[in-house]
C-alpha atoms as a PDB file:
ATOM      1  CA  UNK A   1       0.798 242.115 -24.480  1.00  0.00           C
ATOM      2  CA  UNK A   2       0.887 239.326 -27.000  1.00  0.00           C
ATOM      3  CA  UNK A   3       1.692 240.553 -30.986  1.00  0.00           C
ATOM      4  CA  UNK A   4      -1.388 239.900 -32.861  1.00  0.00           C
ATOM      5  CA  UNK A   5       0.752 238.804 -35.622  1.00  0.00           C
ATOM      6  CA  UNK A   6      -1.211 235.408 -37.217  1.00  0.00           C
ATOM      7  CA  UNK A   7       1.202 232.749 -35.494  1.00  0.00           C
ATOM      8  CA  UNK A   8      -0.427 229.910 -34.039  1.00  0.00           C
ATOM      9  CA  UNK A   9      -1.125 229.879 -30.472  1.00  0.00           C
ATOM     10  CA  UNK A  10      -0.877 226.740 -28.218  1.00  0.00           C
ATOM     11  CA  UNK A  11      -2.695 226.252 -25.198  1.00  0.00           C
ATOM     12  CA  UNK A  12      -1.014 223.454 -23.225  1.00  0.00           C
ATOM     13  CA  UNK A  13      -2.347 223.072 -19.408  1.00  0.00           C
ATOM     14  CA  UNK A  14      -4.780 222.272 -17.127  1.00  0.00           C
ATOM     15  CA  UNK A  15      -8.821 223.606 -16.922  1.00  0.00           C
ATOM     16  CA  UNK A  16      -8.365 226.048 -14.313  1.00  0.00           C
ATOM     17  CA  UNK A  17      -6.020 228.209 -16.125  1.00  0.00           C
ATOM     18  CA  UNK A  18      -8.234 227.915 -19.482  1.00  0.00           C
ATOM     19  CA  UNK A  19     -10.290 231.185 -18.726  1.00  0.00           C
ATOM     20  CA  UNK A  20      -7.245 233.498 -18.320  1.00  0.00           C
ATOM     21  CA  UNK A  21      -5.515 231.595 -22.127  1.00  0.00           C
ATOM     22  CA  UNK A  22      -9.329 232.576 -23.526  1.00  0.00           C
ATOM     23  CA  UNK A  23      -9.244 235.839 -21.429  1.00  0.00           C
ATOM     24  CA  UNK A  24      -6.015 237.431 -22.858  1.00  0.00           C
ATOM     25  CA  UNK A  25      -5.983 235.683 -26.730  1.00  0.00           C
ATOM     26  CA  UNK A  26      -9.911 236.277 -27.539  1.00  0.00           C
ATOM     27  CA  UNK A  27      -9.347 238.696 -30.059  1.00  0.00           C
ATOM     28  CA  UNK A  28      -6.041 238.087 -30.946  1.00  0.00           C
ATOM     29  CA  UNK A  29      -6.663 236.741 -35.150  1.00  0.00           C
ATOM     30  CA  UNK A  30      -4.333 233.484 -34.672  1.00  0.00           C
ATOM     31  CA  UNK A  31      -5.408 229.923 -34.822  1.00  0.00           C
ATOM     32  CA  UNK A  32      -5.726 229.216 -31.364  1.00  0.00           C
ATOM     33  CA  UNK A  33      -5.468 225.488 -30.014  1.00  0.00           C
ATOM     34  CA  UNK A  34      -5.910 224.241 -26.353  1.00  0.00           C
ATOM     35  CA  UNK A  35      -4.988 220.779 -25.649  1.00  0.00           C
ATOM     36  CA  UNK A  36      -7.123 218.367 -23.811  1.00  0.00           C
ATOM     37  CA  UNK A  37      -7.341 215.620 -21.813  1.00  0.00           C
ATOM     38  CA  UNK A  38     -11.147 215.231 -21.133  1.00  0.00           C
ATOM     39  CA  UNK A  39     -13.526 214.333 -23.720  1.00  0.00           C
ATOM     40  CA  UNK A  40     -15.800 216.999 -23.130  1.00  0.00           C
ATOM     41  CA  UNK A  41     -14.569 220.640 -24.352  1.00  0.00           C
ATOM     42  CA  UNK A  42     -15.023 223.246 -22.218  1.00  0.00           C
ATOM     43  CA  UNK A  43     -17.346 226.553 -23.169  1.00  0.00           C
ATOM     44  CA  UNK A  44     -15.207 228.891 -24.928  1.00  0.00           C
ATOM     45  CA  UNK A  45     -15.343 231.855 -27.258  1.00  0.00           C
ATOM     46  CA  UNK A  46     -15.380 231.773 -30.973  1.00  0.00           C
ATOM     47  CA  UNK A  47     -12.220 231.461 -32.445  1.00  0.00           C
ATOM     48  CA  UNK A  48     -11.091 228.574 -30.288  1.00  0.00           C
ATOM     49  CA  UNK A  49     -10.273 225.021 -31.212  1.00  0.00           C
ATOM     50  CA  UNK A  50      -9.277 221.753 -29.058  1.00  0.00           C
ATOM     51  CA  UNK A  51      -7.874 218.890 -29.686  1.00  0.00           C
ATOM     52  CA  UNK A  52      -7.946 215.967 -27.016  1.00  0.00           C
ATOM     53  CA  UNK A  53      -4.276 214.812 -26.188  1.00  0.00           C
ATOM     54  CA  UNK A  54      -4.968 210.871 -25.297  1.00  0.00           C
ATOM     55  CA  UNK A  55      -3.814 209.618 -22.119  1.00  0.00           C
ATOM     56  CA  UNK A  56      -4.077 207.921 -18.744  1.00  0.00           C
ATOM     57  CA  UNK A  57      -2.294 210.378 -16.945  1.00  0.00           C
ATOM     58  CA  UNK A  58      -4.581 212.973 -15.179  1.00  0.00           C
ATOM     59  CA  UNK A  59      -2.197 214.827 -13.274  1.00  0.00           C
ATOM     60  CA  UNK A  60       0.834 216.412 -15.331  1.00  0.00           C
ATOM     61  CA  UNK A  61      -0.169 215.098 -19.090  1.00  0.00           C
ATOM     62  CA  UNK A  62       0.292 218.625 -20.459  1.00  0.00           C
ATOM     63  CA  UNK A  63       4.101 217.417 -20.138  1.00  0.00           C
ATOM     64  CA  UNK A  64       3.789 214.779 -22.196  1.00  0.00           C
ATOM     65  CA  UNK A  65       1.807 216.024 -24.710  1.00  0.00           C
ATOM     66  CA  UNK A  66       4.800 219.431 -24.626  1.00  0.00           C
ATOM     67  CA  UNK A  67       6.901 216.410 -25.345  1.00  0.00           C
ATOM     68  CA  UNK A  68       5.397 214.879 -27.942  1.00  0.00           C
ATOM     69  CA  UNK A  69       4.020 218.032 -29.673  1.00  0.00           C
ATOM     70  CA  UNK A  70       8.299 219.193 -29.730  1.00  0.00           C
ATOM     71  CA  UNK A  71       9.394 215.651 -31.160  1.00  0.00           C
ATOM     72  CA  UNK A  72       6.563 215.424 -33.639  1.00  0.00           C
ATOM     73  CA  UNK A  73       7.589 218.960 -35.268  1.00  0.00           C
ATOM     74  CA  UNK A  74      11.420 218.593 -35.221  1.00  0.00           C
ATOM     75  CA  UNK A  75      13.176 219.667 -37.891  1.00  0.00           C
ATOM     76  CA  UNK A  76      14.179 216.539 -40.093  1.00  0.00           C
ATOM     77  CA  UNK A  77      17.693 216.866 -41.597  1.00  0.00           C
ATOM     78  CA  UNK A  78      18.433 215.616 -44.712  1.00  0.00           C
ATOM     79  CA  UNK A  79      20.631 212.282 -45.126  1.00  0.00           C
ATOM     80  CA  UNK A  80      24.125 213.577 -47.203  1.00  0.00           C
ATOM     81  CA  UNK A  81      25.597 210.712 -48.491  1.00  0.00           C
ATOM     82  CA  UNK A  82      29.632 210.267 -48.657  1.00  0.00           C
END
Protein backbone atom coordinates (compact mmCIF):
# COMPACT_ATOMS: atom_id res chain seq x y z
CA UNK A 1 0.00 0.00 0.00
CA UNK A 2 1.26 3.39 -1.03
CA UNK A 3 1.50 6.23 2.12
CA UNK A 4 -1.02 8.78 1.34
CA UNK A 5 1.40 11.26 2.54
CA UNK A 6 1.05 14.50 -0.16
CA UNK A 7 4.34 13.62 -2.22
CA UNK A 8 4.05 13.86 -5.78
CA UNK A 9 3.41 10.86 -7.73
CA UNK A 10 4.94 10.15 -11.22
CA UNK A 11 3.47 8.05 -13.69
CA UNK A 12 6.16 7.15 -16.25
CA UNK A 13 5.09 4.21 -18.83
CA UNK A 14 3.21 3.02 -21.44
CA UNK A 15 -1.02 3.08 -21.95
CA UNK A 16 -1.64 -0.35 -21.04
CA UNK A 17 -0.41 -0.13 -17.59
CA UNK A 18 -2.28 3.40 -17.07
CA UNK A 19 -5.52 1.76 -15.55
CA UNK A 20 -3.73 -0.19 -12.76
CA UNK A 21 -1.34 3.64 -11.88
CA UNK A 22 -5.21 5.22 -11.84
CA UNK A 23 -6.51 1.97 -10.16
CA UNK A 24 -4.23 1.91 -7.03
CA UNK A 25 -3.45 6.07 -6.61
CA UNK A 26 -7.26 7.32 -7.20
CA UNK A 27 -7.75 8.41 -3.87
CA UNK A 28 -4.49 8.79 -2.72
CA UNK A 29 -4.47 13.20 -2.07
CA UNK A 30 -0.99 13.69 -4.05
CA UNK A 31 -0.48 15.54 -7.24
CA UNK A 32 -0.49 12.85 -9.54
CA UNK A 33 1.30 13.18 -13.07
CA UNK A 34 1.40 10.56 -15.95
CA UNK A 35 3.69 11.22 -18.72
CA UNK A 36 2.75 11.05 -22.31
CA UNK A 37 3.69 10.49 -25.53
CA UNK A 38 0.39 10.81 -27.56
CA UNK A 39 -1.38 13.96 -27.94
CA UNK A 40 -4.56 12.76 -26.92
CA UNK A 41 -4.96 12.05 -22.97
CA UNK A 42 -6.48 9.16 -22.04
CA UNK A 43 -9.97 9.06 -19.79
CA UNK A 44 -8.99 9.20 -16.30
CA UNK A 45 -10.35 10.03 -12.88
CA UNK A 46 -10.33 13.35 -11.22
CA UNK A 47 -7.32 14.15 -9.62
CA UNK A 48 -5.10 13.24 -12.53
CA UNK A 49 -2.86 15.40 -14.65
CA UNK A 50 -0.60 14.68 -17.92
CA UNK A 51 1.88 16.17 -19.41
CA UNK A 52 3.02 15.06 -23.04
CA UNK A 53 6.83 14.08 -23.00
CA UNK A 54 7.85 15.10 -26.84
CA UNK A 55 9.41 12.60 -28.91
CA UNK A 56 9.86 10.38 -31.95
CA UNK A 57 10.44 7.40 -30.16
CA UNK A 58 7.27 5.20 -29.75
CA UNK A 59 8.65 2.25 -28.27
CA UNK A 60 10.75 2.79 -24.92
CA UNK A 61 10.41 6.87 -24.58
CA UNK A 62 9.36 6.49 -20.94
CA UNK A 63 13.32 5.96 -20.66
CA UNK A 64 14.15 8.96 -21.93
CA UNK A 65 11.84 11.05 -20.48
CA UNK A 66 13.13 8.93 -16.68
CA UNK A 67 16.31 10.43 -18.00
CA UNK A 68 15.60 13.67 -18.57
CA UNK A 69 13.04 14.14 -15.73
CA UNK A 70 16.44 12.84 -13.20
CA UNK A 71 18.92 15.39 -14.97
CA UNK A 72 16.46 18.24 -15.03
CA UNK A 73 15.92 17.98 -11.05
CA UNK A 74 19.55 17.32 -9.96
CA UNK A 75 20.71 18.88 -7.20
CA UNK A 76 22.94 21.95 -8.32
CA UNK A 77 26.00 22.43 -6.06
CA UNK A 78 27.21 25.57 -5.33
CA UNK A 79 30.61 26.90 -7.01
CA UNK A 80 33.25 27.49 -3.71
CA UNK A 81 35.79 29.55 -4.86
CA UNK A 82 39.64 29.08 -3.66
Amino acid sequence: MLPDDDEDIVFLGGKDYQPLFFEITKKLSARKKVFINSTHPPNAPPGFTFERFDTAQKTNWHYSCARTLITSREPKLPHHSQ
